[in-house]
PDB file of N, CA and C in Angstrom:
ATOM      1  N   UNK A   1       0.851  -1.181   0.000  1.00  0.00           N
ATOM      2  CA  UNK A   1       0.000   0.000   0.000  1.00  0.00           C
ATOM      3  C   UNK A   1       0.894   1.240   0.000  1.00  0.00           C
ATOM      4  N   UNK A   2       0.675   2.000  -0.968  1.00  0.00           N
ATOM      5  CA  UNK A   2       1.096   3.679  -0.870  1.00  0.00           C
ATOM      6  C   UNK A   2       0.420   4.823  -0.658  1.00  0.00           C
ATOM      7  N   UNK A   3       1.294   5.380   0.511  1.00  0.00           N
ATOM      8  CA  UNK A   3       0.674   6.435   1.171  1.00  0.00           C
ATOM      9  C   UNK A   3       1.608   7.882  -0.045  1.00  0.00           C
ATOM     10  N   UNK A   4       0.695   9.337  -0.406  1.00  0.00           N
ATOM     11  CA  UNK A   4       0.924  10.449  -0.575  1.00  0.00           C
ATOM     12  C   UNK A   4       1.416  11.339   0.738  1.00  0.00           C
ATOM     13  N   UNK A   5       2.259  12.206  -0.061  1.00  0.00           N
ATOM     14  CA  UNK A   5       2.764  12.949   1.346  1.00  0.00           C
ATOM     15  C   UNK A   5       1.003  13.864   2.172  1.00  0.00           C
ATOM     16  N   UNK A   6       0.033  13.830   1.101  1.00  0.00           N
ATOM     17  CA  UNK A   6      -1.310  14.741   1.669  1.00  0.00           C
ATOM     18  C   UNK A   6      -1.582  13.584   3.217  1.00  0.00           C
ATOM     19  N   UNK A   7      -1.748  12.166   2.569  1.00  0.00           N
ATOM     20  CA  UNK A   7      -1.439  11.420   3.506  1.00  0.00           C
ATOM     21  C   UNK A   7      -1.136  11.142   4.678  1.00  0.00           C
ATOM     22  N   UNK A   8      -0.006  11.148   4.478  1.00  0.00           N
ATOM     23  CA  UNK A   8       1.000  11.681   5.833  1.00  0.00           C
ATOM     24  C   UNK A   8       0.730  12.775   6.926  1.00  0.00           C
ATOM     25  N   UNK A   9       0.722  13.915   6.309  1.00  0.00           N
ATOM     26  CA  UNK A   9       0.237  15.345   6.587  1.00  0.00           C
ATOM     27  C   UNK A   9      -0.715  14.837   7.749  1.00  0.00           C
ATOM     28  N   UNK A  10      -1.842  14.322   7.152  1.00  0.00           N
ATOM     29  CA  UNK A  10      -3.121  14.097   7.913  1.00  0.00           C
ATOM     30  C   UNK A  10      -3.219  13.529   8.481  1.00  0.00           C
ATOM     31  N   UNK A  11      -2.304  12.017   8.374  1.00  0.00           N
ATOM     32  CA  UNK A  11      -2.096  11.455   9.510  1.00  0.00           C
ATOM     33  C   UNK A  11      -1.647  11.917  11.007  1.00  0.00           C
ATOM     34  N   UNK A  12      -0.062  12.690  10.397  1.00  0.00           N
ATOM     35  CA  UNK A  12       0.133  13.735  11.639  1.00  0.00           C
ATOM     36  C   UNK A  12      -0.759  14.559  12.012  1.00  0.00           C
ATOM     37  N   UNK A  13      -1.517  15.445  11.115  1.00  0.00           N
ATOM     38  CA  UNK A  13      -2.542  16.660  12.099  1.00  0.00           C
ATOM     39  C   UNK A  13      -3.591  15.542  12.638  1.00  0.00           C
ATOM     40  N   UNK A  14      -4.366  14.665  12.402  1.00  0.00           N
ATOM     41  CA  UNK A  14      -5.514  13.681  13.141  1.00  0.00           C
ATOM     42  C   UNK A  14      -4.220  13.551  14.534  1.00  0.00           C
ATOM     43  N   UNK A  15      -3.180  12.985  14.479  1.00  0.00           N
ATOM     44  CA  UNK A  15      -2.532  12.394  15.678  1.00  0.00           C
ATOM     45  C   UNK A  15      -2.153  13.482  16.846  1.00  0.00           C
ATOM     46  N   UNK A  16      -1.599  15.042  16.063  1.00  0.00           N
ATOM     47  CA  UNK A  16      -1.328  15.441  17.018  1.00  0.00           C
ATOM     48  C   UNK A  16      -2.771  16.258  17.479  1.00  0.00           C
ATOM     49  N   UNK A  17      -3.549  17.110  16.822  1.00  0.00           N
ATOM     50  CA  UNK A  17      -5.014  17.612  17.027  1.00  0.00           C
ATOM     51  C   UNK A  17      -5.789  16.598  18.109  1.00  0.00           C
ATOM     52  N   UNK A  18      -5.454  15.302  17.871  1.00  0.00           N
ATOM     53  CA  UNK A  18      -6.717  14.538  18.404  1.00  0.00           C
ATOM     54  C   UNK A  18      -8.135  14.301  17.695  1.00  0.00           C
ATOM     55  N   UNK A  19      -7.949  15.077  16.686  1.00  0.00           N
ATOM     56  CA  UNK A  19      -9.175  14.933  16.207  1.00  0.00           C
ATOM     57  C   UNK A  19      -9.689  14.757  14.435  1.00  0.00           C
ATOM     58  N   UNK A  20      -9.991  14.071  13.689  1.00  0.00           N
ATOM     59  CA  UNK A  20     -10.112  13.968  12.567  1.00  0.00           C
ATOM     60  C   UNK A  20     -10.980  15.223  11.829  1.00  0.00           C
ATOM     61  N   UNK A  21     -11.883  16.104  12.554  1.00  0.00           N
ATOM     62  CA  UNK A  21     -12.110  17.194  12.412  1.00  0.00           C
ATOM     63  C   UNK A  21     -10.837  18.298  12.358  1.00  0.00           C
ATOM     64  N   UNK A  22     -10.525  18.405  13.051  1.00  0.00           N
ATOM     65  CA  UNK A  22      -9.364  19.638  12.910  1.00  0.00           C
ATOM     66  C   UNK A  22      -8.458  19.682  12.500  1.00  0.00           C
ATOM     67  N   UNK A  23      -7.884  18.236  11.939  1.00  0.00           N
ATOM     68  CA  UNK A  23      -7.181  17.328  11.425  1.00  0.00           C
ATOM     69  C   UNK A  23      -7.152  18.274  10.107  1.00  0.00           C
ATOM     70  N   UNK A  24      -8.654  17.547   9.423  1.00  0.00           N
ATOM     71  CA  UNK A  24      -8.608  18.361   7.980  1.00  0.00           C
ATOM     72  C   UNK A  24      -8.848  19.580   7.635  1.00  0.00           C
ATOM     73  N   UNK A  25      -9.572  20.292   8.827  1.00  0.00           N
ATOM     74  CA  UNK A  25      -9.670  21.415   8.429  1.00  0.00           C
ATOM     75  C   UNK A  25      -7.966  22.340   7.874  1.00  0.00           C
ATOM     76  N   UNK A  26      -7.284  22.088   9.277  1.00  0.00           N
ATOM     77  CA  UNK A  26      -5.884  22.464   8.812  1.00  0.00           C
ATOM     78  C   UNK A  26      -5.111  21.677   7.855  1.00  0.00           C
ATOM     79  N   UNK A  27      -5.757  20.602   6.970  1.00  0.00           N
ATOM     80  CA  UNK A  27      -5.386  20.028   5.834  1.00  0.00           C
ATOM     81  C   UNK A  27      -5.325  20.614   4.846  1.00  0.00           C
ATOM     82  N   UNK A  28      -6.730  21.802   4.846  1.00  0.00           N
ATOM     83  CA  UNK A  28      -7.950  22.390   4.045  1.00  0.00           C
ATOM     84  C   UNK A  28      -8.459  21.031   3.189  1.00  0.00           C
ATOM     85  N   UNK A  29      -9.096  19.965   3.845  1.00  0.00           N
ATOM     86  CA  UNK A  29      -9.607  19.253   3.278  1.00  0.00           C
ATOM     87  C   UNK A  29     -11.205  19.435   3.553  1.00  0.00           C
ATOM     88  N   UNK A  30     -12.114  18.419   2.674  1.00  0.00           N
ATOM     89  CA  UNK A  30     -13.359  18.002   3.423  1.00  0.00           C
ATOM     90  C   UNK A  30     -13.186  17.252   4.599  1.00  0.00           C
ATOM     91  N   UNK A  31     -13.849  17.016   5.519  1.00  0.00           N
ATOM     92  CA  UNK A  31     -14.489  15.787   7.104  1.00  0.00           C
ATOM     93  C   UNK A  31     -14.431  14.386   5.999  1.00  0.00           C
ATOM     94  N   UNK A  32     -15.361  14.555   4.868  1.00  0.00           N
ATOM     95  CA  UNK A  32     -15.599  13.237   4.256  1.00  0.00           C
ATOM     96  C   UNK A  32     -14.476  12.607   3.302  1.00  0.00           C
ATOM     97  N   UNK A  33     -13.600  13.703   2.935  1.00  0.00           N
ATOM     98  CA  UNK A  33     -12.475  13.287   2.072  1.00  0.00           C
ATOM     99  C   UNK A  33     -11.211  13.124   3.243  1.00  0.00           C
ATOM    100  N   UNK A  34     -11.214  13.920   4.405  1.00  0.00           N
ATOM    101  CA  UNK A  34     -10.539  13.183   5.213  1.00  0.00           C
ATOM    102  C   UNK A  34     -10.737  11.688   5.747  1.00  0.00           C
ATOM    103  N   UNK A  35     -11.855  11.493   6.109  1.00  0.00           N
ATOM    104  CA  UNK A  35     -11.772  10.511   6.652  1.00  0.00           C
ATOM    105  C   UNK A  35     -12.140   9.422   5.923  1.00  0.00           C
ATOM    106  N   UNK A  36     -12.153   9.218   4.444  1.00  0.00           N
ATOM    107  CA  UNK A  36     -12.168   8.265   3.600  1.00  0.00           C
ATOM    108  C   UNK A  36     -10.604   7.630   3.392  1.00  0.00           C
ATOM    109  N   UNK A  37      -9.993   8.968   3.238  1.00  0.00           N
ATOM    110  CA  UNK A  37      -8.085   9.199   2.982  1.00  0.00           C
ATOM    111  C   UNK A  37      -7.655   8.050   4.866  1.00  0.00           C
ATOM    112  N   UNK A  38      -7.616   8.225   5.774  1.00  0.00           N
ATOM    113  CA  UNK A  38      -7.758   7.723   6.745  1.00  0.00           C
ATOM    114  C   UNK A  38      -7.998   6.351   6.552  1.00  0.00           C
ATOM    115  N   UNK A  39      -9.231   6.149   6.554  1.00  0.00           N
ATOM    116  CA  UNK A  39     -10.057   4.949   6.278  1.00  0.00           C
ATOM    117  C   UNK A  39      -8.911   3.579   5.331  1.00  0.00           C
ATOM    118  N   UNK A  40      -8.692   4.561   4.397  1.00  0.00           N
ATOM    119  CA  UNK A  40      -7.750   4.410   3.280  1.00  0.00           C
ATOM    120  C   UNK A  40      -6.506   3.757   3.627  1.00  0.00           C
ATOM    121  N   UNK A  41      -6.106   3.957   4.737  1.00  0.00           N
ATOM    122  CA  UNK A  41      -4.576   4.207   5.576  1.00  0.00           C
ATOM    123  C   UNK A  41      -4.559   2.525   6.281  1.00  0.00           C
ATOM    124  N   UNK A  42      -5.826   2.420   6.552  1.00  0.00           N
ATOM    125  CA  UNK A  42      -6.272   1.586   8.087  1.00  0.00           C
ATOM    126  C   UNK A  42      -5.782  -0.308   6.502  1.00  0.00           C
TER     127      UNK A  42
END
């Protein structure tokens, strides 16, 4: 499986934020395109 560095990114902001919301916002992603990308990861 290959991860993108957008990827990554989000992995770190979800881990350090705590939260998959604030996660993407400072991604500038969507909630639903974050957490599909996530989903994605698992």
């Amino acid at each position: 499986m290959r991860f993108d560095l957008v990827d990554l990114r989000l992995f770190l902001l979800v881990a350090e934020r705590g939260s998959i919301t604030h996660g993407a916002e400072l991604a500038g992603l969507a909630l639903a395109s974050a957490s599909a990308r996530i989903k994605g990861m698992e």
